[in-house]
C-alpha atoms as a PDB file:
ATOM      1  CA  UNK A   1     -21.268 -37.888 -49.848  1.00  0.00           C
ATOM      2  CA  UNK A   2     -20.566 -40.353 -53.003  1.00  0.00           C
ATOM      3  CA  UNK A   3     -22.887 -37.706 -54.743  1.00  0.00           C
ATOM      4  CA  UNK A   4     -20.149 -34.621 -54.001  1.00  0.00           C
ATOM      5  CA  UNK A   5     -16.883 -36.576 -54.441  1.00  0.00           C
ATOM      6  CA  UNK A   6     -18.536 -37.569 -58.336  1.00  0.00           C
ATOM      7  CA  UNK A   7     -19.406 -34.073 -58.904  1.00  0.00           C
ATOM      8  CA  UNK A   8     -15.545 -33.080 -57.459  1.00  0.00           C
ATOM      9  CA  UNK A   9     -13.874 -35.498 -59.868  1.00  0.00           C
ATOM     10  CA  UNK A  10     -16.241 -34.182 -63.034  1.00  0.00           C
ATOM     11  CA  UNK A  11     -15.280 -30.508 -62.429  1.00  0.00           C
ATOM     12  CA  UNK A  12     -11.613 -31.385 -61.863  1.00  0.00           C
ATOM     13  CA  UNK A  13     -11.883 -33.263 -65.000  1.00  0.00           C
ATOM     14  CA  UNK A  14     -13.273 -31.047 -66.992  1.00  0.00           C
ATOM     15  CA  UNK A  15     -10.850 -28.462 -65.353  1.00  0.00           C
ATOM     16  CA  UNK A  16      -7.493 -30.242 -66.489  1.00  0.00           C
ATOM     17  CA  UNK A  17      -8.925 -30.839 -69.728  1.00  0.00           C
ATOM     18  CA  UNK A  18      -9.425 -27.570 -70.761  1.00  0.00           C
ATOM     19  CA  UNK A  19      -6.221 -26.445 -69.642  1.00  0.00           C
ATOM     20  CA  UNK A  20      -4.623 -28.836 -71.203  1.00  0.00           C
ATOM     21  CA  UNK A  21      -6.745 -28.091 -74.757  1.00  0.00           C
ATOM     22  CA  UNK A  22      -5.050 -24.517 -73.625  1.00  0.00           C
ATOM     23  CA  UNK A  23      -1.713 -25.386 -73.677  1.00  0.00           C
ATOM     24  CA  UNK A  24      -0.893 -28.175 -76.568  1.00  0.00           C
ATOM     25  CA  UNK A  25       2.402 -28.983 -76.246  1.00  0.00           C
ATOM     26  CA  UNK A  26       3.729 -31.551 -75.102  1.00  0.00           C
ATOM     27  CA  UNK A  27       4.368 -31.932 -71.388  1.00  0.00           C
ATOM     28  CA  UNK A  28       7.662 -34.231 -72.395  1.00  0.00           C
ATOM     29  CA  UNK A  29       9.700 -34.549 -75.169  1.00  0.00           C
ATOM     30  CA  UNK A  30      10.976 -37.443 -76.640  1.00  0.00           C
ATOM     31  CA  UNK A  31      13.362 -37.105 -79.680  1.00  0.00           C
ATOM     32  CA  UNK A  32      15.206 -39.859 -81.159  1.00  0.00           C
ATOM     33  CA  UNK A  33      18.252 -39.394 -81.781  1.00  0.00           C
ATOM     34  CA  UNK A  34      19.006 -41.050 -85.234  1.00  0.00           C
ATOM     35  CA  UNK A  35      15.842 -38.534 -86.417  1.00  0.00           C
ATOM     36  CA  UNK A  36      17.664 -35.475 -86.931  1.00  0.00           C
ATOM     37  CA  UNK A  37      14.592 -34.015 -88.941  1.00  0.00           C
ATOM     38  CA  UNK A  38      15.172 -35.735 -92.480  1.00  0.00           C
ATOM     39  CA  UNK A  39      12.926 -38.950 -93.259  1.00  0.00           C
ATOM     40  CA  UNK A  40      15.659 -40.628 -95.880  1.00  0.00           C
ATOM     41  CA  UNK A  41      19.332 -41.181 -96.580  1.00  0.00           C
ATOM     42  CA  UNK A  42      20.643 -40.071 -99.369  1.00  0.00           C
ATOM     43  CA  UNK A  43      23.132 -42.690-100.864  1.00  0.00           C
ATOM     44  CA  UNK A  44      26.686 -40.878-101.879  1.00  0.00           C
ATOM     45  CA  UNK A  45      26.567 -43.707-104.589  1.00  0.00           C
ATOM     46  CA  UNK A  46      23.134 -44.937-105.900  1.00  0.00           C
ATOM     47  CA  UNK A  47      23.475 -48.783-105.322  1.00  0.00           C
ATOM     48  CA  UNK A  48      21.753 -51.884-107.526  1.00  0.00           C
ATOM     49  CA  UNK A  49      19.170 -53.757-105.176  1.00  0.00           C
ATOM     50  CA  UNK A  50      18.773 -57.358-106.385  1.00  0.00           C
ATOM     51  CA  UNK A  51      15.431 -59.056-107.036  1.00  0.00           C
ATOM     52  CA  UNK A  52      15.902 -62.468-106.396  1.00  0.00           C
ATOM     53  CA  UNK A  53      11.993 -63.106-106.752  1.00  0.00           C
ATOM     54  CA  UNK A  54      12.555 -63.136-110.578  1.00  0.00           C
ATOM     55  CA  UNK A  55      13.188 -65.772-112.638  1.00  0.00           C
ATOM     56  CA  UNK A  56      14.246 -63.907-115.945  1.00  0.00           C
ATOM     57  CA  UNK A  57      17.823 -63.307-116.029  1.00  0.00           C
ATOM     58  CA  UNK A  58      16.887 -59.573-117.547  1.00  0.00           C
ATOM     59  CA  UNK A  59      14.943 -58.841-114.803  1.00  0.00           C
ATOM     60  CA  UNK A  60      16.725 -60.022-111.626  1.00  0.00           C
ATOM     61  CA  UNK A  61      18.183 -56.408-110.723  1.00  0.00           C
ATOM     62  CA  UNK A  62      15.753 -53.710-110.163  1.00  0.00           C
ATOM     63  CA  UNK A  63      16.558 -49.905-110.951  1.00  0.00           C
ATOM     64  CA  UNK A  64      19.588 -48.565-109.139  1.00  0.00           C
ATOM     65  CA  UNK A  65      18.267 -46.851-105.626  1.00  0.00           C
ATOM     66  CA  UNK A  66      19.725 -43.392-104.724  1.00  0.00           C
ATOM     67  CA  UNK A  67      17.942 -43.065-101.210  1.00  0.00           C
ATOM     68  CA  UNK A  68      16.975 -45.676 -98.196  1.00  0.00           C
ATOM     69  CA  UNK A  69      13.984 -45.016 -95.697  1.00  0.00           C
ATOM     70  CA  UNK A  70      15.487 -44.059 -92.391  1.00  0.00           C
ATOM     71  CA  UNK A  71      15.032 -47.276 -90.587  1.00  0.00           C
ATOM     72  CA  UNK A  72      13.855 -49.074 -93.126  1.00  0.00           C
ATOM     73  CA  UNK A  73      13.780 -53.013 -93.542  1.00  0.00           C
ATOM     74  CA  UNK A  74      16.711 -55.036 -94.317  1.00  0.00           C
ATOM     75  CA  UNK A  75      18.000 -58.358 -94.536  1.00  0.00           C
ATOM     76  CA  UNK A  76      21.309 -59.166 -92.966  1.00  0.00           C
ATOM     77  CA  UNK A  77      22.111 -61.619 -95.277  1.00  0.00           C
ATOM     78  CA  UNK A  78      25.083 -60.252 -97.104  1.00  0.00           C
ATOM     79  CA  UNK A  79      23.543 -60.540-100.710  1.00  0.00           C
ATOM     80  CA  UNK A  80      20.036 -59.595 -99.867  1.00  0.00           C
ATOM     81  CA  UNK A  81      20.993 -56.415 -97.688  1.00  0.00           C
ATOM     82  CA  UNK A  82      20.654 -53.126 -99.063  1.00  0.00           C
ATOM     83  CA  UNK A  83      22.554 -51.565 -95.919  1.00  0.00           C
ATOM     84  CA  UNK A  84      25.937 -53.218 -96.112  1.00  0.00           C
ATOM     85  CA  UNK A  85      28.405 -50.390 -95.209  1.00  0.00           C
ATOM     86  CA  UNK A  86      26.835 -47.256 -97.749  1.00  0.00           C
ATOM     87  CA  UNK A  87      27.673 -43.993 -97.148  1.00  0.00           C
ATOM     88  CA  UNK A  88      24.710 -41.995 -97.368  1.00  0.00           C
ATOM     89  CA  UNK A  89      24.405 -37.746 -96.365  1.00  0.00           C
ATOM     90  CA  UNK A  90      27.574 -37.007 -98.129  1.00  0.00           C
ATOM     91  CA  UNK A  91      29.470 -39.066 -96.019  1.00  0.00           C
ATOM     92  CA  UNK A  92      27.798 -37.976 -92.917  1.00  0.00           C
ATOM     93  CA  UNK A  93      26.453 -40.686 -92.384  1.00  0.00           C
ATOM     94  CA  UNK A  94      27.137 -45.037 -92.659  1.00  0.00           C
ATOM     95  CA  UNK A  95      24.072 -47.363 -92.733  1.00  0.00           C
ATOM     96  CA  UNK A  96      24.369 -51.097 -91.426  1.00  0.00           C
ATOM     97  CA  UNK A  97      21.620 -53.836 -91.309  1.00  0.00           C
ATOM     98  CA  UNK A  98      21.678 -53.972 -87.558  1.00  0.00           C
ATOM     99  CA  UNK A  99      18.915 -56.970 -86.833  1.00  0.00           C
ATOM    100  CA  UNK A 100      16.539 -55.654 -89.427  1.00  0.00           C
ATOM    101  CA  UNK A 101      16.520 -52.187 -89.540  1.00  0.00           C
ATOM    102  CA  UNK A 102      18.641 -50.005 -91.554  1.00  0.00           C
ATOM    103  CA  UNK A 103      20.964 -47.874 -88.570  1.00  0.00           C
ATOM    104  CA  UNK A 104      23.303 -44.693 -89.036  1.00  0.00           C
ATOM    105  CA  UNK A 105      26.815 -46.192 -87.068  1.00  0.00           C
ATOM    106  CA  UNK A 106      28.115 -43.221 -86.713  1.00  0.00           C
ATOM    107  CA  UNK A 107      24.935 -41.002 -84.710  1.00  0.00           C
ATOM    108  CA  UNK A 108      22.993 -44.121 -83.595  1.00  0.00           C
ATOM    109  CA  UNK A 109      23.283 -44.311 -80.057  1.00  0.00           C
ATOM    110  CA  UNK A 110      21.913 -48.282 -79.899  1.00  0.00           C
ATOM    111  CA  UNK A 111      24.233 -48.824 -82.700  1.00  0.00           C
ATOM    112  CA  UNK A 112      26.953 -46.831 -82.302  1.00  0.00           C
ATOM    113  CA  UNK A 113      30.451 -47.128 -84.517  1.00  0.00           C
ATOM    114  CA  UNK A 114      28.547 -50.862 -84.936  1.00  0.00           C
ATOM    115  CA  UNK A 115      25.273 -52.747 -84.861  1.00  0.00           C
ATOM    116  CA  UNK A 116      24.633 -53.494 -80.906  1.00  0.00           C
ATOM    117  CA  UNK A 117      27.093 -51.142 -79.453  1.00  0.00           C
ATOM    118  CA  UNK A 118      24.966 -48.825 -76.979  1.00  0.00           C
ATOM    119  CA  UNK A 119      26.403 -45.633 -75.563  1.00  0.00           C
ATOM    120  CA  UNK A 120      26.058 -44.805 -71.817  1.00  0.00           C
ATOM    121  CA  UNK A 121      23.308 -42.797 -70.098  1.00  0.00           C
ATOM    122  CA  UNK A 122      24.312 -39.196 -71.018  1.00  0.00           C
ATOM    123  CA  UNK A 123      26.390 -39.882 -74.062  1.00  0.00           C
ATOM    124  CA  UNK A 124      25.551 -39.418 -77.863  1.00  0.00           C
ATOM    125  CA  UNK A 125      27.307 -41.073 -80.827  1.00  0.00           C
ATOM    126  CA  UNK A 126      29.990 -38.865 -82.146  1.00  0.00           C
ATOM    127  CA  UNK A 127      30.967 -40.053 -85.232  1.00  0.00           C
ATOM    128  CA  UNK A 128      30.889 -43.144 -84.644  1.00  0.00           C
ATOM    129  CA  UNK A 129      31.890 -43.192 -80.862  1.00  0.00           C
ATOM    130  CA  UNK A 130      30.001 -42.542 -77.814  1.00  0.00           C
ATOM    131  CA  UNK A 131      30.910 -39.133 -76.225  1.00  0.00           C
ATOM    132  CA  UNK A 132      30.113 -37.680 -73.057  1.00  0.00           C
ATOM    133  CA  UNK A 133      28.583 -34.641 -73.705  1.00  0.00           C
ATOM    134  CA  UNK A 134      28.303 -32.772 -70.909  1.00  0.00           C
ATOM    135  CA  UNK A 135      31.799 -31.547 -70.741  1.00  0.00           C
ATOM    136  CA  UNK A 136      33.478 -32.434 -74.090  1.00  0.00           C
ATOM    137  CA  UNK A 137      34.638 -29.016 -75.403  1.00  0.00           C
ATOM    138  CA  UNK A 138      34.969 -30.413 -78.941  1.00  0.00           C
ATOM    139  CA  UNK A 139      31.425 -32.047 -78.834  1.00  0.00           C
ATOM    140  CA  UNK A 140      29.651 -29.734 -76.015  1.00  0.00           C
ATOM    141  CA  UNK A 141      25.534 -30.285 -75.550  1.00  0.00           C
ATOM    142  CA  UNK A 142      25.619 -32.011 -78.864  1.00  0.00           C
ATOM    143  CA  UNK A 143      27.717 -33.496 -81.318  1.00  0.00           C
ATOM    144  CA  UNK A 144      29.809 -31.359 -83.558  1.00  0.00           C
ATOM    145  CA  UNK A 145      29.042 -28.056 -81.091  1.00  0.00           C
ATOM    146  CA  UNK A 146      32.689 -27.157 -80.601  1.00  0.00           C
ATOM    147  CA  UNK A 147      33.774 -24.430 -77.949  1.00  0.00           C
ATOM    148  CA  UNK A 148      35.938 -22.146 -78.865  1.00  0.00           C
ATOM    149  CA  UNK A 149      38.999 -21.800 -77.898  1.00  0.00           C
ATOM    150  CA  UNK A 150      40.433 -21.445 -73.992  1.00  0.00           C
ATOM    151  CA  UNK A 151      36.663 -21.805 -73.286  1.00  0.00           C
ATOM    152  CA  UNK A 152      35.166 -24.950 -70.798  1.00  0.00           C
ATOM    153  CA  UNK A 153      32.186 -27.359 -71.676  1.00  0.00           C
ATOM    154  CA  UNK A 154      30.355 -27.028 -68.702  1.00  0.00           C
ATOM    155  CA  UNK A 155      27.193 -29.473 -68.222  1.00  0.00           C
ATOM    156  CA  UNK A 156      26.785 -29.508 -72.164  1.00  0.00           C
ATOM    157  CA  UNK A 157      26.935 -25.235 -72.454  1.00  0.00           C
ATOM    158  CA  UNK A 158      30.172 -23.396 -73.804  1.00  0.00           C
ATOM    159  CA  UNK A 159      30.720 -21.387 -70.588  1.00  0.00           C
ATOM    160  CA  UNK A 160      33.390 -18.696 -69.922  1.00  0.00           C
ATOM    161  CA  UNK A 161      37.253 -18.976 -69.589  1.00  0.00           C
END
């Protein structure tokens, strides 16, 4: 009996695992939000990060820096932070120091329109504010995704008048 319930559990295993090798993708999808596909921020206005390590006078700035890491480390003391308001993405986007991390305001839904300010289950950060999306004709399904005119947002899909 123990015999033909191991032998049932090696053929369903072996089963689910090549149908599985058959079909790759995932099974779930989990997208961050502040990940819209690009890896850095590019700075509107290249800024001068200070090296305080230094002890020449010459040498305590370090080149200007025309693009951060998307989520990349920061300080959030004021004079050590390389995320202190910048506009980045041709003004699409405004990075923060929110704990440690370097944070979009304006699409971050954990920090959104300011570090620590988390939108709702089922709303995204709008510029800056948290928007339902599921029936917002000027953001419908998605930020920015405006339906056009006379026509309803209808669980996140333009839909007819």
């Amino acid at each position: 009996m123990a015999s033909n319930t191991l032998n049932l559990i090696g053929i369903l295993s072996l089963t689910i695992t090549i149908l599985l090798s058959l079909y790759p993708q995932p099974a779930f999808s989990f997208q961050m939000e502040d990940f819209d596909g690009e890896e850095e921020y590019l700075l509107d206005h290249p800024v001068i990060i200070p090296n305080l390590r230094s002890r020449s006078q010459f040498l305590k700035t370090s080149p200007t820096k025309d693009k951060i890491r998307k989520g990349a480390d920061c300080d959030p003391h004021p004079s050590l932070n390389i995320c202190k308001g910048i506009s980045a993405n041709n003004g699409t986007s405004l990075l923060y120091c929110c704990k440690t991390h370097c944070r979009n305001v304006l699409s971050d839904r954990n920090n959104c329109g300011k570090c620590g300010n988390r939108c709702k289950f089922g709303q995204r950060c709008c510029s800056g504010v948290c928007t339902n999306v599921a029936n917002n004709v000027n953001h419908c399904g998605k930020c920015g995704n405006q339906c056009s005119s006379g026509v309803q947002c209808d669980n996140g899909f333009c839909g007819y008048a």
